[in-house]
PDB file of N, CA and C in Angstrom:
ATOM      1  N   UNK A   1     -12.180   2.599 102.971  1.00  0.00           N
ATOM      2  CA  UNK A   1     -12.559   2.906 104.335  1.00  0.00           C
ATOM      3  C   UNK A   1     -12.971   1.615 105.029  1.00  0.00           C
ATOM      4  N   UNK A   2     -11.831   0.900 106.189  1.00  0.00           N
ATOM      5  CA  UNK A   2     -12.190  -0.254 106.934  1.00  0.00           C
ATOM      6  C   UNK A   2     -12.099  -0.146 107.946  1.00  0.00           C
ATOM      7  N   UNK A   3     -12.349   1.160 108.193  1.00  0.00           N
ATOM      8  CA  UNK A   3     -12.187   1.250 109.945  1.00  0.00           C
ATOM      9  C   UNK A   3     -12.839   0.572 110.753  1.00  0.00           C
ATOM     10  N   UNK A   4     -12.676  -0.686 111.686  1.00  0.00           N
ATOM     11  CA  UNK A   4     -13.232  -0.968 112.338  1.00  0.00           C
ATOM     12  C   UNK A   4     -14.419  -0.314 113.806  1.00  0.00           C
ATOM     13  N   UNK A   5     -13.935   1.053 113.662  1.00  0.00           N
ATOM     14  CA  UNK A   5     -14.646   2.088 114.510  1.00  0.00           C
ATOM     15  C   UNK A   5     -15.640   2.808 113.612  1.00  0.00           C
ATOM     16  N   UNK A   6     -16.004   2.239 112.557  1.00  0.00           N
ATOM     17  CA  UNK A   6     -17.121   3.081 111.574  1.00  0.00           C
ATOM     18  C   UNK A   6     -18.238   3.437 112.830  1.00  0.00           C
ATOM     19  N   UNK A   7     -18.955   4.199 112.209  1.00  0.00           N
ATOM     20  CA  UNK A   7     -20.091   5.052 113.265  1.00  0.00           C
ATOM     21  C   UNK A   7     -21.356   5.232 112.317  1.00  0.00           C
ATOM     22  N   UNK A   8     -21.902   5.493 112.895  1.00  0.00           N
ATOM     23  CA  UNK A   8     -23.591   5.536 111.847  1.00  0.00           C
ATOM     24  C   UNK A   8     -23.383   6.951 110.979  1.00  0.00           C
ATOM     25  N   UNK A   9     -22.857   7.767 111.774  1.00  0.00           N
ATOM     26  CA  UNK A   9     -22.497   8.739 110.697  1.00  0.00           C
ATOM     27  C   UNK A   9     -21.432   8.625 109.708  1.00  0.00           C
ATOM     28  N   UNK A  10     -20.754   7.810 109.757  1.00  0.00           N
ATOM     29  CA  UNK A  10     -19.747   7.174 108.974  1.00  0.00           C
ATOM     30  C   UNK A  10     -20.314   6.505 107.475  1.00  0.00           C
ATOM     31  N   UNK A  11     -21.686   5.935 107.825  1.00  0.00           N
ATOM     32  CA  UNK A  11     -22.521   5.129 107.101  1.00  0.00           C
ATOM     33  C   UNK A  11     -23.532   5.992 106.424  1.00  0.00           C
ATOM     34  N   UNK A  12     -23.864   6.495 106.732  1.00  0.00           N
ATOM     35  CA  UNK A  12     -24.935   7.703 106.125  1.00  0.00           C
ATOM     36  C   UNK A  12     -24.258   8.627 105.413  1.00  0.00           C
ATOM     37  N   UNK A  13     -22.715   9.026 105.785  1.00  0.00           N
ATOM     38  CA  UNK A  13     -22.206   9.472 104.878  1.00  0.00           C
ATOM     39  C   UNK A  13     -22.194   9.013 103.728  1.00  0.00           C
ATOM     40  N   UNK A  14     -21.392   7.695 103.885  1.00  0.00           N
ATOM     41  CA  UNK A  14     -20.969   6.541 102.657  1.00  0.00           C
ATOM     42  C   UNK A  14     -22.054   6.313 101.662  1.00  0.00           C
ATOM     43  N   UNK A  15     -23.372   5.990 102.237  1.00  0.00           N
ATOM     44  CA  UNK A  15     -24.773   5.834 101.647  1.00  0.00           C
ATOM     45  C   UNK A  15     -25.281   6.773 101.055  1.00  0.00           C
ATOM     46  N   UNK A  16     -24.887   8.146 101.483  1.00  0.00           N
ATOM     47  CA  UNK A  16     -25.663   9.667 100.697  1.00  0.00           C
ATOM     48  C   UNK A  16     -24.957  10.033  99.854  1.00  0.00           C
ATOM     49  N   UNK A  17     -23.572   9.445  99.745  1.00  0.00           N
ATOM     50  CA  UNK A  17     -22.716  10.348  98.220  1.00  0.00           C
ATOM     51  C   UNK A  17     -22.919   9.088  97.889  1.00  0.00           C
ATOM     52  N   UNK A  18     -23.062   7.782  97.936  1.00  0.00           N
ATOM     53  CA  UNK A  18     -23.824   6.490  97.010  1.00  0.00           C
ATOM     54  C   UNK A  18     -24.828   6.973  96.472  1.00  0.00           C
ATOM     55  N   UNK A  19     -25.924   7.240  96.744  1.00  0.00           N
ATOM     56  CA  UNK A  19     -27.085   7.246  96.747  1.00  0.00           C
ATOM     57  C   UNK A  19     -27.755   9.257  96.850  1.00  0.00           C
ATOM     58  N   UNK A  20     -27.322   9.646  95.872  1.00  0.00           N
ATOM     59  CA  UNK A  20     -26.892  10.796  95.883  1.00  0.00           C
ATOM     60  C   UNK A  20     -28.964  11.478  96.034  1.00  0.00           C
ATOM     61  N   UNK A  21     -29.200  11.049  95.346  1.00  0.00           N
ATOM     62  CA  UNK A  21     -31.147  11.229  94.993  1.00  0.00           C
ATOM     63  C   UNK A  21     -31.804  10.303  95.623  1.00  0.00           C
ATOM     64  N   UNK A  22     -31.561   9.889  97.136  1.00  0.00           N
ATOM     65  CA  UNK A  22     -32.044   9.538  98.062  1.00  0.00           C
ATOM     66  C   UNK A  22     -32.068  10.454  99.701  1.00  0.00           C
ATOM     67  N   UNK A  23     -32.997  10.452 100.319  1.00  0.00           N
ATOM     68  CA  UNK A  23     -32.860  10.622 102.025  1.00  0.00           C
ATOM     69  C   UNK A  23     -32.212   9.441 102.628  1.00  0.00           C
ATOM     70  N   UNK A  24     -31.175   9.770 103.347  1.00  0.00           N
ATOM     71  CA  UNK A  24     -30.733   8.342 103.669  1.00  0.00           C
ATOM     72  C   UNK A  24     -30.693   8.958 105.979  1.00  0.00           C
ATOM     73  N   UNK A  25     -31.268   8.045 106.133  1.00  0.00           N
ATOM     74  CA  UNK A  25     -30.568   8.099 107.707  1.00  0.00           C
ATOM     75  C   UNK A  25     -30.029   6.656 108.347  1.00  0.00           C
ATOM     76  N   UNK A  26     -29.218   7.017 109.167  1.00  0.00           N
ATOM     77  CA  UNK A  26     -28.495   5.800 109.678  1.00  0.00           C
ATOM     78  C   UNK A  26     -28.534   5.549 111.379  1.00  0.00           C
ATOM     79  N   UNK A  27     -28.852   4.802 111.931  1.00  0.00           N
ATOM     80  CA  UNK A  27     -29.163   4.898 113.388  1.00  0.00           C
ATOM     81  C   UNK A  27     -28.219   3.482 114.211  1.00  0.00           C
ATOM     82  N   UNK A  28     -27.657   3.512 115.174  1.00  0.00           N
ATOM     83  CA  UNK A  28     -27.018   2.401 116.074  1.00  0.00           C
ATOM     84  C   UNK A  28     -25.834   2.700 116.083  1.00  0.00           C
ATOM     85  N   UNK A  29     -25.219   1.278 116.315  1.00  0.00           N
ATOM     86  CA  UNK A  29     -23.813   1.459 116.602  1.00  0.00           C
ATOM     87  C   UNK A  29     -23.498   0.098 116.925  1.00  0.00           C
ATOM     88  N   UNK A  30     -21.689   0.100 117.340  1.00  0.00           N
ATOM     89  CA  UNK A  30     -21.621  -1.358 118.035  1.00  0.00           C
ATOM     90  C   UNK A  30     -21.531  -2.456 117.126  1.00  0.00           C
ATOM     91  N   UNK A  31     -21.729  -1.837 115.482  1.00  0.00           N
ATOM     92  CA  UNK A  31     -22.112  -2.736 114.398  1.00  0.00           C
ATOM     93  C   UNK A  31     -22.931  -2.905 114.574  1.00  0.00           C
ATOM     94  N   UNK A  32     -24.199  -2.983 114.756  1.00  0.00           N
ATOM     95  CA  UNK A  32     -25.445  -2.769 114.818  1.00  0.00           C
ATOM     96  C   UNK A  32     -26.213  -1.897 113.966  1.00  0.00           C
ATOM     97  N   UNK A  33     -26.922  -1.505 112.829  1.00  0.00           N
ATOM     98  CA  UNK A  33     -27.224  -0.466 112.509  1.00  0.00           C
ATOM     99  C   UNK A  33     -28.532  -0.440 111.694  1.00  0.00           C
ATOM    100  N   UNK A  34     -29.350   0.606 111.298  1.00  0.00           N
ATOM    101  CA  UNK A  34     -30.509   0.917 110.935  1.00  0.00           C
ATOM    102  C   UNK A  34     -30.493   1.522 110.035  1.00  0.00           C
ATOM    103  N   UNK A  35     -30.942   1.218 108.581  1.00  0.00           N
ATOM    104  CA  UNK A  35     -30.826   1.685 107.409  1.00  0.00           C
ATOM    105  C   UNK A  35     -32.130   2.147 106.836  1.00  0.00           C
ATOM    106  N   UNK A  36     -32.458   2.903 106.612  1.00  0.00           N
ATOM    107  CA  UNK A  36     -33.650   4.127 106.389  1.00  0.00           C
ATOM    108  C   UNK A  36     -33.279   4.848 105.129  1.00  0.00           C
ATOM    109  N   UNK A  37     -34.164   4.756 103.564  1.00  0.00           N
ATOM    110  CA  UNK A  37     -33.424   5.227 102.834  1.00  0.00           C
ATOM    111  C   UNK A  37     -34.853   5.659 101.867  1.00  0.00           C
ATOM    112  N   UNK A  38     -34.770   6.547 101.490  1.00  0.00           N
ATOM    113  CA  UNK A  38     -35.940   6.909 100.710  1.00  0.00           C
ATOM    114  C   UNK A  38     -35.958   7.603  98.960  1.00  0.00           C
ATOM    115  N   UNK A  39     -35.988   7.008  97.850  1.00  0.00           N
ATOM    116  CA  UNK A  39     -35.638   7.637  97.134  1.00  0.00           C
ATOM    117  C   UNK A  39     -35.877   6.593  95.678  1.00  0.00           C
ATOM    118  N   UNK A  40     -35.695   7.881  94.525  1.00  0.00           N
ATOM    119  CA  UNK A  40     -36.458   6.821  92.902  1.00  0.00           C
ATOM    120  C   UNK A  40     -35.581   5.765  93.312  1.00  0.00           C
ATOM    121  N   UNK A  41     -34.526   5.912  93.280  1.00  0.00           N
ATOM    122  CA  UNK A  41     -33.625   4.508  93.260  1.00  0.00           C
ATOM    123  C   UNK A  41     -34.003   2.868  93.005  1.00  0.00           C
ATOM    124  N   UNK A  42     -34.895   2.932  93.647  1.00  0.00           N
ATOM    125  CA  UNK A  42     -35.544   1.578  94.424  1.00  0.00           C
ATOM    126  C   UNK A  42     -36.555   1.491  93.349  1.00  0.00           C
ATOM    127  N   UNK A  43     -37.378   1.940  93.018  1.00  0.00           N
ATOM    128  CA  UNK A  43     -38.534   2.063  91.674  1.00  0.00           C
ATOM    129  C   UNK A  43     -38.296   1.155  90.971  1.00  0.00           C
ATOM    130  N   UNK A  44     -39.308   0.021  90.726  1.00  0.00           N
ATOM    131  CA  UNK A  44     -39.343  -1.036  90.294  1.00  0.00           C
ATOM    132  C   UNK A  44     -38.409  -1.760  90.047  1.00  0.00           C
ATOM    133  N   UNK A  45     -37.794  -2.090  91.737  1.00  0.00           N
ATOM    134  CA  UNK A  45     -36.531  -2.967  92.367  1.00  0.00           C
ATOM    135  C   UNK A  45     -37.862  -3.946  93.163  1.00  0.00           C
ATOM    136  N   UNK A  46     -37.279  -4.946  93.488  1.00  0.00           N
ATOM    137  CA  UNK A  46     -38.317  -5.926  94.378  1.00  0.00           C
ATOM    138  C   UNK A  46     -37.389  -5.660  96.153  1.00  0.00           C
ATOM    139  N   UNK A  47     -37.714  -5.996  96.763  1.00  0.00           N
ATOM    140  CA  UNK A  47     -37.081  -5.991  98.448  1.00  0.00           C
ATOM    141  C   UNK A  47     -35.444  -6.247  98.567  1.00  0.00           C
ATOM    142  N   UNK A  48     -35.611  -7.330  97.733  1.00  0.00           N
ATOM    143  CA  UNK A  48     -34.494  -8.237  97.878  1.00  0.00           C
ATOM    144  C   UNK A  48     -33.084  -7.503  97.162  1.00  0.00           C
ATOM    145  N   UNK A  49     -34.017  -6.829  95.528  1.00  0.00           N
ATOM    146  CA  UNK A  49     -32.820  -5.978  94.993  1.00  0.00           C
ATOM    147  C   UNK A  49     -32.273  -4.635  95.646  1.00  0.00           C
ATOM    148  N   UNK A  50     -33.379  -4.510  96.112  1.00  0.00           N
ATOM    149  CA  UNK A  50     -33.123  -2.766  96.859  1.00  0.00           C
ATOM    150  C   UNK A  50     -31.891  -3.136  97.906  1.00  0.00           C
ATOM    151  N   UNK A  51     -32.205  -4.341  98.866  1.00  0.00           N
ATOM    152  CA  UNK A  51     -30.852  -4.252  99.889  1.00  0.00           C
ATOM    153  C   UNK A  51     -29.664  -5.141  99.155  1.00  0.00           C
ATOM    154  N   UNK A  52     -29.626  -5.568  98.199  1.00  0.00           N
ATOM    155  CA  UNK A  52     -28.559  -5.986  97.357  1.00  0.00           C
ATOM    156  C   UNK A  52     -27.773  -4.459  96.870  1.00  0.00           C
ATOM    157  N   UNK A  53     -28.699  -3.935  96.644  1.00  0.00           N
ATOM    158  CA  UNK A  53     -27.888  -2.523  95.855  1.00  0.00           C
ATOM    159  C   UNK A  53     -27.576  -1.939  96.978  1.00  0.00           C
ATOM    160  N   UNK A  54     -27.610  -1.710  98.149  1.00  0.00           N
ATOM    161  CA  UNK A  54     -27.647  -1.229  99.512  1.00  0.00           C
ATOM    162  C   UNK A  54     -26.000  -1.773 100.278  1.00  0.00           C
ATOM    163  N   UNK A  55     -25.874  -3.049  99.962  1.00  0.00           N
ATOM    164  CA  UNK A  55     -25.093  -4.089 100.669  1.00  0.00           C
ATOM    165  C   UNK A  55     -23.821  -3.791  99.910  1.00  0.00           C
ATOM    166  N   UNK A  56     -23.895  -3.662  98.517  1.00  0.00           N
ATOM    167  CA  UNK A  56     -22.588  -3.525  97.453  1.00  0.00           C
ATOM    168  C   UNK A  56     -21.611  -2.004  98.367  1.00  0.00           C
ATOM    169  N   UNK A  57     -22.142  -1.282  98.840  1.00  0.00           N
ATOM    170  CA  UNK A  57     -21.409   0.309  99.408  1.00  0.00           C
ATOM    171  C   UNK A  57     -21.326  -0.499 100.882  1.00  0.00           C
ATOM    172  N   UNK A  58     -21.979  -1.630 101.563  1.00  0.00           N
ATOM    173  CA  UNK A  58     -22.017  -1.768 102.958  1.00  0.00           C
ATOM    174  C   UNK A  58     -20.678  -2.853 102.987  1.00  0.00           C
ATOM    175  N   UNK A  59     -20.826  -3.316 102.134  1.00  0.00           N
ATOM    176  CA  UNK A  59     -19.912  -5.119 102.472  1.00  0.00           C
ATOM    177  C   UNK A  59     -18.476  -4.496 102.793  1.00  0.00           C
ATOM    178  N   UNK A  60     -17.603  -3.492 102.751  1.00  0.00           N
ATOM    179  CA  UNK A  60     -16.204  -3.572 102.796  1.00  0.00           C
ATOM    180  C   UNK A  60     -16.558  -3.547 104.178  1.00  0.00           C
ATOM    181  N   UNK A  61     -17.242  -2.951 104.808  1.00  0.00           N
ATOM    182  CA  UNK A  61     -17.494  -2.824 106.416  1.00  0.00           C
ATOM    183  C   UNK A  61     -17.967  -3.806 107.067  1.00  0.00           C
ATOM    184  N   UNK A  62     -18.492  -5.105 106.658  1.00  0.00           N
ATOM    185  CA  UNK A  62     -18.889  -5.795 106.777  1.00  0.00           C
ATOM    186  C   UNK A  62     -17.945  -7.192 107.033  1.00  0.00           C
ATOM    187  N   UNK A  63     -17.140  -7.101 105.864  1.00  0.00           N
ATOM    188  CA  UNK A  63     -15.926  -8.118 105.612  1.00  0.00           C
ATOM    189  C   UNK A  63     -15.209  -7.363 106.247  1.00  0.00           C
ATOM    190  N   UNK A  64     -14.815  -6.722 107.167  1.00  0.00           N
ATOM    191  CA  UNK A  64     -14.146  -6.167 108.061  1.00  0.00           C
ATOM    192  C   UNK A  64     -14.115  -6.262 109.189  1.00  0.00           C
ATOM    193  N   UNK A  65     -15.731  -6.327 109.771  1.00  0.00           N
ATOM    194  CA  UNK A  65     -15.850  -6.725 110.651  1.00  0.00           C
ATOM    195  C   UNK A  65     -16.641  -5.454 111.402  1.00  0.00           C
ATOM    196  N   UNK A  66     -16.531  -4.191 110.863  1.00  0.00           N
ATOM    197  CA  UNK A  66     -16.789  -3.431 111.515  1.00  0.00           C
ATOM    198  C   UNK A  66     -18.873  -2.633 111.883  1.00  0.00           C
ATOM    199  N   UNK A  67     -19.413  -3.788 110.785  1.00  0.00           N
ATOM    200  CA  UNK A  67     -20.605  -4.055 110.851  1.00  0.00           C
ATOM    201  C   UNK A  67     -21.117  -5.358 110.808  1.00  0.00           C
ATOM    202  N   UNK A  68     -22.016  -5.567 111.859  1.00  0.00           N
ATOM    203  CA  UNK A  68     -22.167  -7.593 111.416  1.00  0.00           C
ATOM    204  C   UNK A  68     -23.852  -7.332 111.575  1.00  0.00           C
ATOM    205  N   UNK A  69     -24.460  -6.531 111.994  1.00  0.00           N
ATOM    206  CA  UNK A  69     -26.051  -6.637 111.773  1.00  0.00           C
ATOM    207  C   UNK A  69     -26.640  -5.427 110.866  1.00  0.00           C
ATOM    208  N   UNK A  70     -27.451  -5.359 110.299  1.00  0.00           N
ATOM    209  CA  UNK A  70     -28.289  -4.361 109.723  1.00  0.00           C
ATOM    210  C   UNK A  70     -29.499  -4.194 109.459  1.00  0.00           C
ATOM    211  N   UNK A  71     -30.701  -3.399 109.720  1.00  0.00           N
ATOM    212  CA  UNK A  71     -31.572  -3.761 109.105  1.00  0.00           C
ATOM    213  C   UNK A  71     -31.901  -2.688 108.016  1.00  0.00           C
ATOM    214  N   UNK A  72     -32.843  -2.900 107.074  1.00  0.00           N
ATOM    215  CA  UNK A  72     -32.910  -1.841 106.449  1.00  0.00           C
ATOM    216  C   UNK A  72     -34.528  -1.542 106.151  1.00  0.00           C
ATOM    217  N   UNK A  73     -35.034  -0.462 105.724  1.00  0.00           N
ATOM    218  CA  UNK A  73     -36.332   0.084 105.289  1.00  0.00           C
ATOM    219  C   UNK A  73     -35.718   0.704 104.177  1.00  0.00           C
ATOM    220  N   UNK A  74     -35.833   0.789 103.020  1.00  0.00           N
ATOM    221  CA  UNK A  74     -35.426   1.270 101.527  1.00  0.00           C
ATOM    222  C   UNK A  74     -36.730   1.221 100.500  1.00  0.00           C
ATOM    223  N   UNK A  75     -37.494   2.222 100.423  1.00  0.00           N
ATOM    224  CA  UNK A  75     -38.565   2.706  99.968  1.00  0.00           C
ATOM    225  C   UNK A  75     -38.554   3.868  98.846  1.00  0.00           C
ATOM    226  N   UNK A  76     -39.879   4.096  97.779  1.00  0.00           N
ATOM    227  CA  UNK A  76     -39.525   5.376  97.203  1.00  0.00           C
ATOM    228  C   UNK A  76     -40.069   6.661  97.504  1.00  0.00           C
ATOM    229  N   UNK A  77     -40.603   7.272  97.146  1.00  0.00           N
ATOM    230  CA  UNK A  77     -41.107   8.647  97.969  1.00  0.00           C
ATOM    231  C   UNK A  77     -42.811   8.190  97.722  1.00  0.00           C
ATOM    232  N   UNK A  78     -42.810   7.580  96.242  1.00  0.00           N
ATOM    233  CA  UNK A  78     -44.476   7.190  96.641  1.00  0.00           C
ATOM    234  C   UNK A  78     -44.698   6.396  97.587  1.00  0.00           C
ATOM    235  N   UNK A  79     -43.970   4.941  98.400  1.00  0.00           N
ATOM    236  CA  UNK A  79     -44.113   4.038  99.535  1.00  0.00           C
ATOM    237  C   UNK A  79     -44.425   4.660 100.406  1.00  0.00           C
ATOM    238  N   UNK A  80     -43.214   5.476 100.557  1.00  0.00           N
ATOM    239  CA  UNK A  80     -43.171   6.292 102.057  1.00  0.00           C
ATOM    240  C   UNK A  80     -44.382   7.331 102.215  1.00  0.00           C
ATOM    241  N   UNK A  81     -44.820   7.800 101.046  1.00  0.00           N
ATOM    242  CA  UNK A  81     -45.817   8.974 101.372  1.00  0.00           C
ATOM    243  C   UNK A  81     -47.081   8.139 101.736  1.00  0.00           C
ATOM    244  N   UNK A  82     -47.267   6.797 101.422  1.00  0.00           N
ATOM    245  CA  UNK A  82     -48.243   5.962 101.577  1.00  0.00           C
ATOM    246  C   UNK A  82     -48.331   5.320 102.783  1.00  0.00           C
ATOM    247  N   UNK A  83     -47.135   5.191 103.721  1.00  0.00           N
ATOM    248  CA  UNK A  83     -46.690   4.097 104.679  1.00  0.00           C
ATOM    249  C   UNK A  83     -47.410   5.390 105.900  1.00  0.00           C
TER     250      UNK A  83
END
């Protein structure tokens, strides 16, 4: 999937059958986008690994062209219940 017209729902799709035992939401557009992801996954990952493991399902869209910014929040359910 390199569609250069990817959509945030395009991405949240891609990210929730990735990331199957996570909440995932996806927000923007324009290539622009907001990565919100909540789940064990991340559990004793440091920042850096969590959006590495994040980026591996993002990069074909990326090297495509059809995403060039992102940010992300990728937390586990204890962070988030704390945040």
């Amino acid at each position: 999937m390199t569609d250069v017209n990817v959509d945030a729902r395009a991405l949240e799709q891609l990210l929730q059958s990735s990331f199957a035992d996570c909440e995932v939401r996806v927000e923007g557009g324009g290539g622009k986008y907001q990565v919100v992801m909540v789940g064990e996954t991340f559990a004793g990952l440091n920042a850096v690994k969590r959006q590495q493991l994040v980026y591996q399902h993002l990069n074909v869209h990326i090297r495509s062209g059809a995403v060039h910014a992102v940010s992300m929040h990728l937390t586990t359910p204890e962070e988030s219940a704390t945040a």
